[in-house]
Every structure is written in C-alpha cells, then in structure tokens.
Protein backbone atom coordinates (compact mmCIF):
# COMPACT_ATOMS: atom_id res chain seq x y z
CA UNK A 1 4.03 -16.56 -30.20
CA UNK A 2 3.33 -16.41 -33.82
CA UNK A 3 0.85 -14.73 -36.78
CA UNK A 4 -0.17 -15.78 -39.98
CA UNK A 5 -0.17 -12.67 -42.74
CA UNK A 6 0.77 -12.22 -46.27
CA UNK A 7 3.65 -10.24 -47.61
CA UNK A 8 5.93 -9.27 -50.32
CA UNK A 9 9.68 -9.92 -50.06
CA UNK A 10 11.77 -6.77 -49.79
CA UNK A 11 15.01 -7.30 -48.67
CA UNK A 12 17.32 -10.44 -48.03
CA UNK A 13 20.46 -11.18 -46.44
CA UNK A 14 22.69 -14.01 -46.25
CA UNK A 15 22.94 -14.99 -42.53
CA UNK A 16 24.60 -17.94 -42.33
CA UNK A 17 25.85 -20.71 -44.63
CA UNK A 18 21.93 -22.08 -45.37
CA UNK A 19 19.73 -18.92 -43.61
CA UNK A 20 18.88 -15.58 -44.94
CA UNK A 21 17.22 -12.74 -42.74
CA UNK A 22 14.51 -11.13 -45.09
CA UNK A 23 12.14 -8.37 -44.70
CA UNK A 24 8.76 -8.40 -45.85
CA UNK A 25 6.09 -5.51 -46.19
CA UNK A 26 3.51 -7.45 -44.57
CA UNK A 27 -0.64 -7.07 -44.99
CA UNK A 28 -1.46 -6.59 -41.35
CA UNK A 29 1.97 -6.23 -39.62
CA UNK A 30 3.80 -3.51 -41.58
CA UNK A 31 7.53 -4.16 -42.36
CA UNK A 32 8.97 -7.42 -40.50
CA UNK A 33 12.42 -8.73 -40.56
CA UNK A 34 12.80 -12.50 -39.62
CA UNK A 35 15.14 -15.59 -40.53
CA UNK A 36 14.32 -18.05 -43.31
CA UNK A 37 16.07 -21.16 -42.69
CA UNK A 38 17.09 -23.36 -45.33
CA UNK A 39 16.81 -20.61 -47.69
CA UNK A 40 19.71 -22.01 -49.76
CA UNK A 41 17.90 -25.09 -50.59
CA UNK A 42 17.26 -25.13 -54.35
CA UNK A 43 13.10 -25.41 -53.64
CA UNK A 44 13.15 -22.19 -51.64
CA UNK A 45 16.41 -20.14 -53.40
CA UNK A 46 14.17 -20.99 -56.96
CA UNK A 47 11.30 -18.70 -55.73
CA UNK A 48 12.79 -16.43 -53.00
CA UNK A 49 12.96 -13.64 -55.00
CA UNK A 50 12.75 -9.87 -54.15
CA UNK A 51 9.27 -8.58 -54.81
CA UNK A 52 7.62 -11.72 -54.81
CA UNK A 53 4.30 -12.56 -52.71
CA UNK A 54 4.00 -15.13 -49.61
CA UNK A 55 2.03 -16.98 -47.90
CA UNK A 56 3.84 -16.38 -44.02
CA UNK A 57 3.63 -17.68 -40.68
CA UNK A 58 5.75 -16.01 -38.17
CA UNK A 59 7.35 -17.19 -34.84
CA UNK A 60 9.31 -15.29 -32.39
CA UNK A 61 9.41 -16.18 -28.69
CA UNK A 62 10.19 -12.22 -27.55
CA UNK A 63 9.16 -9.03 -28.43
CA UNK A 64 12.19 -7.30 -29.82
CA UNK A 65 14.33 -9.89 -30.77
CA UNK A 66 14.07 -11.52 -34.08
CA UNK A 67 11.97 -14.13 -35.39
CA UNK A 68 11.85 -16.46 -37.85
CA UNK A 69 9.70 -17.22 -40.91
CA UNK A 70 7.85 -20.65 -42.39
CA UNK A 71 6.87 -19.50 -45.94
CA UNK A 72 4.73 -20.42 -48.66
CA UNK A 73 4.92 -18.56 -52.12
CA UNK A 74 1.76 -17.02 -52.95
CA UNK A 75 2.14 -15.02 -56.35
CA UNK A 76 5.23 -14.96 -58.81
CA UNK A 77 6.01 -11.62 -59.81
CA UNK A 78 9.47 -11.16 -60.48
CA UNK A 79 10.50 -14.21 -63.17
CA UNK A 80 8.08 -12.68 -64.97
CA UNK A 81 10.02 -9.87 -65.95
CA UNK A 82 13.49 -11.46 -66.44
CA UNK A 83 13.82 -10.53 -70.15
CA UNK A 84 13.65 -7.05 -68.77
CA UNK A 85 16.45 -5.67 -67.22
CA UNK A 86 14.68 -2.13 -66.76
CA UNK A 87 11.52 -3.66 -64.78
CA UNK A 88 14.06 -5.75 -62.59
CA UNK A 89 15.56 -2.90 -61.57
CA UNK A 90 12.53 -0.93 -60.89
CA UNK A 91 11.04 -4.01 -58.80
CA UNK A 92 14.35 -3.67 -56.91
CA UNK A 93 14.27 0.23 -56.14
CA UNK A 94 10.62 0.28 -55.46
CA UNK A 95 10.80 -2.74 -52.70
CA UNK A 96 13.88 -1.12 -51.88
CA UNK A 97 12.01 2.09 -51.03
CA UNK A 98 9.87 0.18 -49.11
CA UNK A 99 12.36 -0.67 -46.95
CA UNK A 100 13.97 2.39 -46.30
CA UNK A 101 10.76 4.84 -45.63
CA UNK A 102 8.96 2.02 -43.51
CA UNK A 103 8.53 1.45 -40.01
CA UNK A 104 8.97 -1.95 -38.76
CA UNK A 105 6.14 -3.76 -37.40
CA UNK A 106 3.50 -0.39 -37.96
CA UNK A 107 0.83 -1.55 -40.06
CA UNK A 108 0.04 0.61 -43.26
CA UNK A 109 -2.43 -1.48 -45.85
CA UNK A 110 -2.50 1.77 -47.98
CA UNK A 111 1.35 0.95 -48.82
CA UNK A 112 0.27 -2.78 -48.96
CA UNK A 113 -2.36 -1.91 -51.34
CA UNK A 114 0.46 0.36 -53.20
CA UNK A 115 2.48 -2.48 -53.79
CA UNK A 116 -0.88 -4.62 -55.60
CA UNK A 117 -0.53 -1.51 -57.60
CA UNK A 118 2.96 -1.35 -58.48
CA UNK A 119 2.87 -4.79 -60.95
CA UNK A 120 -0.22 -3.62 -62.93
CA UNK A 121 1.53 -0.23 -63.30
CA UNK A 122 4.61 -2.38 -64.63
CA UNK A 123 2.08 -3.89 -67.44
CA UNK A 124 0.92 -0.60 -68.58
CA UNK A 125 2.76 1.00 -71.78
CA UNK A 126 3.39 4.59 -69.86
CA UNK A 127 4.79 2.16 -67.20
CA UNK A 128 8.10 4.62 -66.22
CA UNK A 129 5.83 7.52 -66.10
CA UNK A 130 2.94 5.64 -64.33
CA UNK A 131 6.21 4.83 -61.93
CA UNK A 132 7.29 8.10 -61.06
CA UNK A 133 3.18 8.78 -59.80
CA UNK A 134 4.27 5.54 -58.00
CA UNK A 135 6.86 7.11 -55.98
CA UNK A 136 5.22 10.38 -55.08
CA UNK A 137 2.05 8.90 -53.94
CA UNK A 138 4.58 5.83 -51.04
CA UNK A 139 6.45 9.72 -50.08
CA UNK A 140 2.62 11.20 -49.13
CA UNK A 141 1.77 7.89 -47.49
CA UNK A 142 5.01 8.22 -45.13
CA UNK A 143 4.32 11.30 -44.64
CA UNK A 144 6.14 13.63 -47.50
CA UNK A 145 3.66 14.89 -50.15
CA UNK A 146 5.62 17.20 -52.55
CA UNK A 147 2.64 19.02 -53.23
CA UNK A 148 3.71 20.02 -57.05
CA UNK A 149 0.77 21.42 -58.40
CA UNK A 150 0.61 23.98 -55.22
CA UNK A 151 4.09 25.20 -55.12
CA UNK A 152 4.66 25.31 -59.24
CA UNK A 153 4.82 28.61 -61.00
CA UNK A 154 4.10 28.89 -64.73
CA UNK A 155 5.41 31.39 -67.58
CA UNK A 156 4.79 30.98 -71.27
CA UNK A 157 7.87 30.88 -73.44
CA UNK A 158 7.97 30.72 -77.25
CA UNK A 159 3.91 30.33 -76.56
CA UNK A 160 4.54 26.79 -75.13
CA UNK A 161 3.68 26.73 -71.06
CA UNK A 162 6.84 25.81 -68.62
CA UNK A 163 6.10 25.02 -65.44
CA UNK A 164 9.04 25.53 -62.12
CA UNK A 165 9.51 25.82 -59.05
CA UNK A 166 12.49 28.59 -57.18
CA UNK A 167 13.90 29.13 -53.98
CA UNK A 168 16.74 31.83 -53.23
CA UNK A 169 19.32 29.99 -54.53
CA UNK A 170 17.95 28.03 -57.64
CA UNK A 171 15.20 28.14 -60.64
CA UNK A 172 14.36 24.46 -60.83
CA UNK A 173 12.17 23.24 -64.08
CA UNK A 174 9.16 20.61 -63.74
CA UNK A 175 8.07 18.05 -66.48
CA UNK A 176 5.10 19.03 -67.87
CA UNK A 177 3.39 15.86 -67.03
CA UNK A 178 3.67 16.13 -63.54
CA UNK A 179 1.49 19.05 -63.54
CA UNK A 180 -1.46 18.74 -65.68
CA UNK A 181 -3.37 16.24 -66.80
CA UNK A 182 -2.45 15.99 -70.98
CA UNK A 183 -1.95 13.60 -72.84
CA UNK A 184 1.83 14.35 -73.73
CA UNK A 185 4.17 12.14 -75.97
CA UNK A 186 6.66 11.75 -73.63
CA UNK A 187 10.47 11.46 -74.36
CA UNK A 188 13.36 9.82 -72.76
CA UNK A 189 14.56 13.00 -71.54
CA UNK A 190 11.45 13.90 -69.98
CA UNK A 191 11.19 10.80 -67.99
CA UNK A 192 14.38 10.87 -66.78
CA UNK A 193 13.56 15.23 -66.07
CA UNK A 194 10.59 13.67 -63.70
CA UNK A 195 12.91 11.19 -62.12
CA UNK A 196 16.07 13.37 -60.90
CA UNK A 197 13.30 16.19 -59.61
CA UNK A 198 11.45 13.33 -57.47
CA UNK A 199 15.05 11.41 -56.76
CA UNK A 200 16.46 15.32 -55.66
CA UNK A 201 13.08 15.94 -53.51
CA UNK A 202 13.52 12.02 -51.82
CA UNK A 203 17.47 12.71 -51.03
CA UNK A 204 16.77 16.64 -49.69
CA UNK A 205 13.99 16.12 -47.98
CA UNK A 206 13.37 12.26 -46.90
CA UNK A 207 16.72 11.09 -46.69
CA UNK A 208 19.37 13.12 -45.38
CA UNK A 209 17.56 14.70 -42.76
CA UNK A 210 16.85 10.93 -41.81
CA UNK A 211 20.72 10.21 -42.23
CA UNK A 212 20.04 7.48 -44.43
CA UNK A 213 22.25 6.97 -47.89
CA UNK A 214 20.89 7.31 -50.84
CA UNK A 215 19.80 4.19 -52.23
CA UNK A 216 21.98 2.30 -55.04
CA UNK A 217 18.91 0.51 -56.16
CA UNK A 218 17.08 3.55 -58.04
CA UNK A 219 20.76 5.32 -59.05
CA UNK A 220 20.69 1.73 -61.07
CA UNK A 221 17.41 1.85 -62.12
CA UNK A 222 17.81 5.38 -63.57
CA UNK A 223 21.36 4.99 -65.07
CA UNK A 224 19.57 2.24 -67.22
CA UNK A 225 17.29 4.27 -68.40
CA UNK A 226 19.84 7.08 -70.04
C-alpha cells in the first residue's frame, strides 16, 4: 500500500548506519513517521534538511507498523537562512512544535497551510513578533486558544495603559502588542516579554498536563535572542 502527498520535514533520526526515520507534516495525511533509506548518501544528506519541502511517496505493507519513504525535494527553505543563526533556530522550534502538538496520521491542512505561512513570516522585518502570532494561532488549531484579549485586565499607570492577567497566586504582565492592534516600536525586551508568557502558557497548559518535556528547540531559540 502506498500514497503520494507533499510534506515538510520535521524531525529526523539516525536509524541505522545509512537510514534515518523522519517525520513529515504531510498535506493530506497529517504527521507521518517513515524510514528514508540511503539518507547518508551525499545527494540526499545535501538537501535533507529540517523544514524543507518534498515531493513523497509512501509505502508501508501494514497499518501500524512503519513505513518507508521515496522522496523528492520540492522547495529549499532552510539553506536559505544559514547566515542566520536566529531563523535556524526558529525553523527548528517551530517544526519542532509541529511535532510535539500533532497527531500522527490525522489530517489538518489548516496547520499545513500554517507552515506556507511560517517562511513568509520569516521574510518580514517584525519577523520575531509576526512569530510569536505564529505560535498562538498552531496552540488554537490543536485545540488551546489562549484567548488574551478576553481574559486581560487593563489599568493606566503613569497615563501609559498596562495590560495583565491574575490568578490567586500571581499578577502576570502582557506585552502590549499582544493586545491591541498599534503600531508599537518594539524592543528586545518586549519580544522576549511575549515569548516567556506564550512559552509559560505552552509548558502549563499544553505540555505538562500531556507529560511531554519541554522542548530544547525554542529554550535555544529564545536564549539567542537575549
């Protein structure tokens, strides 16, 4: 049995001496893990990178048990971006999300669609801020809309507007710019504000009640950032 689809490259893992298993988010077939044989060879290794976009036919002779892919690259994204160390690691926490808050095999072309989105978001100037949009609009389509501009308060301080959120235990400040819709000049600190109350919200509410770890792919992309 097989299907033809196309698919960005999320994950991949050696799996033996010339085969990786990858995972791609797939057009029509959701998440799908599968091995790549002769990965290894310089041809494939050369454009096997995470985030990229294939061309994939997929075999498998039983439901359940893993397949394997036949691939054919189909867009370049990620050498594109190798003089940027900050967009590499984004590309590898956002597929890296992916990963983690997808089902295998469930079809979802609104995250598909999401991930089209994700490289012209990496071309625009506001591209971290754009970003952190990025990452609350994959939590709604899993399921997990944080809602901000419901459950934020407001108060006016030194006549400038602040905008938070409290529970019984803690007073918790929002970014401005994840509120209304103003054209702010956005600092370093800001950004970085927006992406430890999202990162807090994806680890509190996503992950741990999920038991899954925290992913090392966005502490890295955020520790470049400081």
């Amino acid at each position: 049995m097989n299907w033809d689809d196309t698919g960005y490259l999320i994950s991949k893992n050696k799996y033996n001496e010339n085969s990786v298993i990858a995972d791609f988010f797939t057009e029509k077939h959701g998440k799908c893990s599968g091995i790549i044989f002769g990965a290894t060879s310089k041809k494939t290794k050369n454009y096997l990178q995470i985030g990229n976009k294939f061309y994939l036919n997929y075999n498998y002779k039983d439901e359940g048990k893993i397949g394997y892919f036949k691939l054919e690259i189909y867009k370049v994204f990620t050498p594109l971006y190798f003089d940027s160390k900050k967009k590499l690691l984004c590309i590898a926490s956002a597929m890296n999300l992916i990963k983690v808050l997808t089902v295998d095999l469930q079809e979802n072309d609104k995250i598909f669609k999401l991930i089209d989105k994700f490289y012209y978001i990496l071309e625009n100037e506001n591209w971290i801020k754009n970003y952190i949009f990025w990452e609350l609009e994959l939590f709604k389509l899993v399921g997990f809309d944080l809602e901000l501009k419901k459950i934020a308060k407001s108060e006016n301080i030194h006549n400038k507007v602040t905008y938070f959120v409290e529970s019984k235990s803690e007073k918790k400040n929002i970014p401005n710019f994840l509120i209304d819709d103003k054209d702010y000049e956005l600092t370093k600190l800001d950004l970085l504000k927006g992406l430890k109350l999202v990162g807090d919200y994806l680890d509190k509410t996503i992950l741990k009640p999920n038991n899954i770890t925290f992913p090392n792919t966005r502490i890295d992309f955020v520790n470049i950032l400081k």
